[in-house]
N, C-alpha and C. Protein backbone atom coordinates (compact mmCIF):
# COMPACT_ATOMS: atom_id res chain seq x y z
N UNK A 1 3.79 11.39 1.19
CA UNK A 1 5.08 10.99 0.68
C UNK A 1 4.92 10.31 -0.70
N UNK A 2 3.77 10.02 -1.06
CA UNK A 2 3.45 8.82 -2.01
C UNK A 2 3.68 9.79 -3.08
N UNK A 3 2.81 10.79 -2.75
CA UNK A 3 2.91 12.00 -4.42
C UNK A 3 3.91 12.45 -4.67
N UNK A 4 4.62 12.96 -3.10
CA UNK A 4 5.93 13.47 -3.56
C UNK A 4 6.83 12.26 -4.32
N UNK A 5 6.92 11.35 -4.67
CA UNK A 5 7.35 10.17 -5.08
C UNK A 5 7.21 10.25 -6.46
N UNK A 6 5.61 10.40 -6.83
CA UNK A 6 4.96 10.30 -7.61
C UNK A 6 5.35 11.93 -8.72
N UNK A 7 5.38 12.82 -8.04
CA UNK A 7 5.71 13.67 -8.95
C UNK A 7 7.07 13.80 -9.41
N UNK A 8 8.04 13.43 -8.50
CA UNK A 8 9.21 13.49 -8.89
C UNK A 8 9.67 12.44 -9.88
N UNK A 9 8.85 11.51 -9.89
CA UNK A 9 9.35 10.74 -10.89
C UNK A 9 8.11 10.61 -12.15
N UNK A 10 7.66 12.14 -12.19
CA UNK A 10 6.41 12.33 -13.35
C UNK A 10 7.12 12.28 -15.01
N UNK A 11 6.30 11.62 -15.40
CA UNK A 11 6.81 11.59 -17.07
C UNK A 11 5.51 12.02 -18.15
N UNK A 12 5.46 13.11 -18.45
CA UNK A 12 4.34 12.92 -19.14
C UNK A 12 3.85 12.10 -20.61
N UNK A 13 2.34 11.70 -20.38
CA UNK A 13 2.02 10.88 -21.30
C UNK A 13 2.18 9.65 -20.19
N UNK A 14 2.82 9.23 -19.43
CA UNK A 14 2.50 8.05 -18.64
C UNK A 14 1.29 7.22 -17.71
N UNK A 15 1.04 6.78 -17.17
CA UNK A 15 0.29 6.56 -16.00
C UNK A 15 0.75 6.69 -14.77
N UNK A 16 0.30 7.65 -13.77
CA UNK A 16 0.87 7.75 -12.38
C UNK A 16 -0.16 7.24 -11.78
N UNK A 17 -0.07 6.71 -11.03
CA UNK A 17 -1.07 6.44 -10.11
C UNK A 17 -0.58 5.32 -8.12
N UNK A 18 -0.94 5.71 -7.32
CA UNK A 18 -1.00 5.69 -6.21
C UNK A 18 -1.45 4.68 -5.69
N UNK A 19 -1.40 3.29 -5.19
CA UNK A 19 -2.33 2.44 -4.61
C UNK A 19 -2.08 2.46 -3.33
N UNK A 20 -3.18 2.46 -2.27
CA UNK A 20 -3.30 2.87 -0.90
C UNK A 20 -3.97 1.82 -0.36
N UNK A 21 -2.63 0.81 0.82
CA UNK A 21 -4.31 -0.12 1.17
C UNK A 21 -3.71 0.02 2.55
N UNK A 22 -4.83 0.44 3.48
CA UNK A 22 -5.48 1.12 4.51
C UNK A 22 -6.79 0.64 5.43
N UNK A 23 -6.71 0.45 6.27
CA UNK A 23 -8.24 0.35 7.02
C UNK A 23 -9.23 1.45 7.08
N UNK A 24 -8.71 2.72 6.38
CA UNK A 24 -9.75 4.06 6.27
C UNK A 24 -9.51 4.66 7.38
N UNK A 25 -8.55 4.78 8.39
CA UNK A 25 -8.52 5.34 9.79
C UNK A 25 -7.13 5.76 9.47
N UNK A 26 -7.47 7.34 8.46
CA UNK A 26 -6.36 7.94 7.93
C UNK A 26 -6.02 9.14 9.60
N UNK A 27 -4.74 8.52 9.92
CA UNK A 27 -3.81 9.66 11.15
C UNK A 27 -3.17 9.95 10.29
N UNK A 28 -3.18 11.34 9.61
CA UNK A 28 -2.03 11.87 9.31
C UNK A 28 -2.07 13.75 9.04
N UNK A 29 -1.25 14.31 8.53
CA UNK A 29 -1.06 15.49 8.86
C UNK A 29 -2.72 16.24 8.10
N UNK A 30 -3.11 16.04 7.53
CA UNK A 30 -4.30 16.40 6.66
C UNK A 30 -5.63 15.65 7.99
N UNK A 31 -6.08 16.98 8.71
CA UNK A 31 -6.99 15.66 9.80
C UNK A 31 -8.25 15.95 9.06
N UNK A 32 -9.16 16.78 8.33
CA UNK A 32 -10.25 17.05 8.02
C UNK A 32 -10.67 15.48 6.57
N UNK A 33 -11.99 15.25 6.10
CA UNK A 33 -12.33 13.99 4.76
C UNK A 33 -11.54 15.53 3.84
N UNK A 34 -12.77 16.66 4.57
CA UNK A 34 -12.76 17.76 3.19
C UNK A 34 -11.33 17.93 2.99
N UNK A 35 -10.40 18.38 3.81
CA UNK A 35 -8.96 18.53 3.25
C UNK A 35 -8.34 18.00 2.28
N UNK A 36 -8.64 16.09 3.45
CA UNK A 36 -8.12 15.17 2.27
C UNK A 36 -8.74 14.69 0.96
N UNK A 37 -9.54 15.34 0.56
CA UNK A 37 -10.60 15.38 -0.43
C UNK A 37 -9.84 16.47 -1.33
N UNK A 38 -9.82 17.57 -1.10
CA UNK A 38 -8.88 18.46 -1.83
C UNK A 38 -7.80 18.33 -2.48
N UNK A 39 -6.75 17.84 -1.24
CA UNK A 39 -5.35 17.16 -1.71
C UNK A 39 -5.53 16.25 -2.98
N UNK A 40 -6.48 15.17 -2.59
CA UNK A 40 -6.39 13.91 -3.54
C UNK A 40 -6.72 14.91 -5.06
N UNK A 41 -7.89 15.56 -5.22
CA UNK A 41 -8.53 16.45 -6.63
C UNK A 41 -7.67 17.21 -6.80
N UNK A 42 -6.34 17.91 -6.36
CA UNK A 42 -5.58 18.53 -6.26
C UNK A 42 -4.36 17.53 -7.06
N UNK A 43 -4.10 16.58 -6.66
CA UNK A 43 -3.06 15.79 -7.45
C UNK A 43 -3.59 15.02 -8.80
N UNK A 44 -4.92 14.80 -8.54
CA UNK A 44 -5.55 14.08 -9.78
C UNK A 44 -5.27 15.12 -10.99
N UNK A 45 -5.63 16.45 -11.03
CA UNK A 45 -5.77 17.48 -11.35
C UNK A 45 -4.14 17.60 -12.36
N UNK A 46 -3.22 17.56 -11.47
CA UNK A 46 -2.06 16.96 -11.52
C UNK A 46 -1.27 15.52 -12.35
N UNK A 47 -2.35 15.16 -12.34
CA UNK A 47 -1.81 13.97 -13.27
C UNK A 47 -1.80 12.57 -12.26
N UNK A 48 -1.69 12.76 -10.98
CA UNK A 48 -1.72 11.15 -10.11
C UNK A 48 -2.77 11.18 -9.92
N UNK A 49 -3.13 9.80 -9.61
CA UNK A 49 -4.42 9.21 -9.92
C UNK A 49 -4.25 8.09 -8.06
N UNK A 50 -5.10 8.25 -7.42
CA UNK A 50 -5.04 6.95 -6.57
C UNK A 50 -6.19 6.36 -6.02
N UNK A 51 -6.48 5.24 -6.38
CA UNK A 51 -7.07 3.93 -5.86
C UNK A 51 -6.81 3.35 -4.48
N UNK A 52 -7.49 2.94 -3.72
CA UNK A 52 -7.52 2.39 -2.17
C UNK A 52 -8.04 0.50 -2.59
N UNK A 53 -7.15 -0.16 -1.47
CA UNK A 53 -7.57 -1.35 -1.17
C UNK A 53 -7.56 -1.02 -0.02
N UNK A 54 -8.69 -1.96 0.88
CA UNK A 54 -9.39 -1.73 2.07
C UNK A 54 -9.07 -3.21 2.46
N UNK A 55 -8.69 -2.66 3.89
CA UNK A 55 -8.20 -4.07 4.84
C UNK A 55 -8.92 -3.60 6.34
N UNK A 56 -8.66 -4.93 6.75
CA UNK A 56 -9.54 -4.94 7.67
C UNK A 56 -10.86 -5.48 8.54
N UNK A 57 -11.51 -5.31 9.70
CA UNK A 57 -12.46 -5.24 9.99
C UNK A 57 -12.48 -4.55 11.54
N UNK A 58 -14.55 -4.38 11.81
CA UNK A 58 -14.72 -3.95 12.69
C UNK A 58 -14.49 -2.08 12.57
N UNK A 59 -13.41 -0.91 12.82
CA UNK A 59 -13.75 -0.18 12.41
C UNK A 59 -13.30 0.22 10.79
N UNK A 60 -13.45 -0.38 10.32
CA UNK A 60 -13.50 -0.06 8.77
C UNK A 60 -14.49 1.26 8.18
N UNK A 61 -13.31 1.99 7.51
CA UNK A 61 -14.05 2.72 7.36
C UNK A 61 -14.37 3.43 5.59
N UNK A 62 -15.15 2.09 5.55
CA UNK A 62 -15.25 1.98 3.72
C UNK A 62 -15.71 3.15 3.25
N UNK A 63 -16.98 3.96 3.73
CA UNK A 63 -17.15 5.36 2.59
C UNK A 63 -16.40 5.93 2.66
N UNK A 64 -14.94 6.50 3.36
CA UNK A 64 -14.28 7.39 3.15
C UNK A 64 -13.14 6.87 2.34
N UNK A 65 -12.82 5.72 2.31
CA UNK A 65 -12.26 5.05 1.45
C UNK A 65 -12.46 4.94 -0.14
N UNK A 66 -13.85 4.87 -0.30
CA UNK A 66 -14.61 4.79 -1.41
C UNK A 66 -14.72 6.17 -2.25
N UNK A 67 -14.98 7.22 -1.08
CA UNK A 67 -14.57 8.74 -1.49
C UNK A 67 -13.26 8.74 -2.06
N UNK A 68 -12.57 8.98 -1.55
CA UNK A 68 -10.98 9.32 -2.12
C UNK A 68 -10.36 8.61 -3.26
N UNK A 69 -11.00 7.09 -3.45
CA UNK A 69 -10.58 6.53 -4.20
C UNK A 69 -11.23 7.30 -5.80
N UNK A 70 -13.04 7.94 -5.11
CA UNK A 70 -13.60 8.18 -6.43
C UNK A 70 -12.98 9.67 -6.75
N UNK A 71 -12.37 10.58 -5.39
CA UNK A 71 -11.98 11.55 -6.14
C UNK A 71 -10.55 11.93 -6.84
N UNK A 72 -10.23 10.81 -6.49
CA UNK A 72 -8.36 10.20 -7.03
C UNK A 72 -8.81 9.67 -8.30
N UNK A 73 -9.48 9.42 -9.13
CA UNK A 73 -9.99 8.84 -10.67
C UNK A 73 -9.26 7.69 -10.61
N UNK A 74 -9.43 6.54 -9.38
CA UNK A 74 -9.38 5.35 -8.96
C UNK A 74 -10.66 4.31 -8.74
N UNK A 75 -9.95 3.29 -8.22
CA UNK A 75 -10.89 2.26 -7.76
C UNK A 75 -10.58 1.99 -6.66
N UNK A 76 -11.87 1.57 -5.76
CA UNK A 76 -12.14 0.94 -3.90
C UNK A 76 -11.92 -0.28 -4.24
N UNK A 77 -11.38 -0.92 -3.53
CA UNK A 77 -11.66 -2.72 -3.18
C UNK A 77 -11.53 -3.12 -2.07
N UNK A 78 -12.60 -3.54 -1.19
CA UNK A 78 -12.61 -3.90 0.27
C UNK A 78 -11.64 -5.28 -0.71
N UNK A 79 -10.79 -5.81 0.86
CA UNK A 79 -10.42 -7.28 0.77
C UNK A 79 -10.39 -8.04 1.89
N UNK A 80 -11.11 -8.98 1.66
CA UNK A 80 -11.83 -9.54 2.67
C UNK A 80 -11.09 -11.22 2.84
N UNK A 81 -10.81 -11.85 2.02
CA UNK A 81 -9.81 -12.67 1.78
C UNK A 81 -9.16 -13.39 0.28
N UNK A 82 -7.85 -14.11 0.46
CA UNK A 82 -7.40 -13.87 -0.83
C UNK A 82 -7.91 -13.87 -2.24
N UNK A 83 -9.56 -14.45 -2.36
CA UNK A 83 -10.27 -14.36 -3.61
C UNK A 83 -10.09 -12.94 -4.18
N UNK A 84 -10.15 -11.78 -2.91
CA UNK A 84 -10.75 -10.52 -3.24
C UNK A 84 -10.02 -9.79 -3.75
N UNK A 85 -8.77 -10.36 -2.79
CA UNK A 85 -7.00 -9.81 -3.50
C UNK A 85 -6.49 -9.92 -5.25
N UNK A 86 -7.11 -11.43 -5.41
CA UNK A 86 -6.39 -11.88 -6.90
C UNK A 86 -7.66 -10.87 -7.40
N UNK A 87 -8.62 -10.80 -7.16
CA UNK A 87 -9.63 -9.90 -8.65
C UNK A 87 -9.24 -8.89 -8.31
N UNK A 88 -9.08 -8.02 -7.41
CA UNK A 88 -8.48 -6.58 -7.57
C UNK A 88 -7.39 -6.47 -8.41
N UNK A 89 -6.50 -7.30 -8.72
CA UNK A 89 -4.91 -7.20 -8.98
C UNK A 89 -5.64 -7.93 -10.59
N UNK A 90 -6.73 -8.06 -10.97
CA UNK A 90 -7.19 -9.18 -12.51
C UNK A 90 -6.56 -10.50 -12.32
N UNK A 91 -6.44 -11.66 -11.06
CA UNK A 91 -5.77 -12.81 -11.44
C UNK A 91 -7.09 -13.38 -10.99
C-alpha cells in the first residue's frame, strides 16, 4: 500500500522514499525474501526508495531487514531504545 501511495503521489525530480519499521516478520501477500527482494528493486528502479527501522526483540529478524533496506537504496536501524530512535531521525 505504501508504494501505491508513493507512486501516486510521484513528482519527478523529488525524493520518494518509504520508511518501514517492522520486527522483520514480514506476513504479507509477497511470502518468498526473493519475491520481496524483487518488488523492493522493482520500485527502487522506479524511483521509491525504502529504508527499515527495526523494533523489537527475541525473534528479530535483522538480515532480512538489512536486505531490503540495502535493496530499497535505504538505510537499516535496529532500535533498541530512545538513544537509537533520535540518531536514526539525526537528533
Amino acid at each position: 500500500m505504501a508504494y501505491k501511495i508513493a507512486e501516486k503521489n510521484f513528482i519527478e525530480g523529488e525524493n520518494h522514499s518509504i520508511l518501514l519499521a517492522t520486527d522483520g516478520d514480514f506476513n504479507v501477500e509477497t511470502c518468498s525474501q526473493e519475491a520481496l527482494v524483487e518488488l523492493i528493486k522493482e520500485k527502487r528502479a522506479g524511483g521509491v526508495f525504502l529504508s527499515v527501522l527495526g523494533f523489537g526483540n527475541g525473534n528479530l529478524q535483522d538480515y532480512k531487514m538489512e536486505q531490503i533496506a540495502n535493496k530499497g537504496n535505504g538505510n537499516y536501524n535496529y532500535i533498541d531504545n530512545i538513544l537509537d530512535a533520535k540518531k536514526s531521525v539525526g537528533k
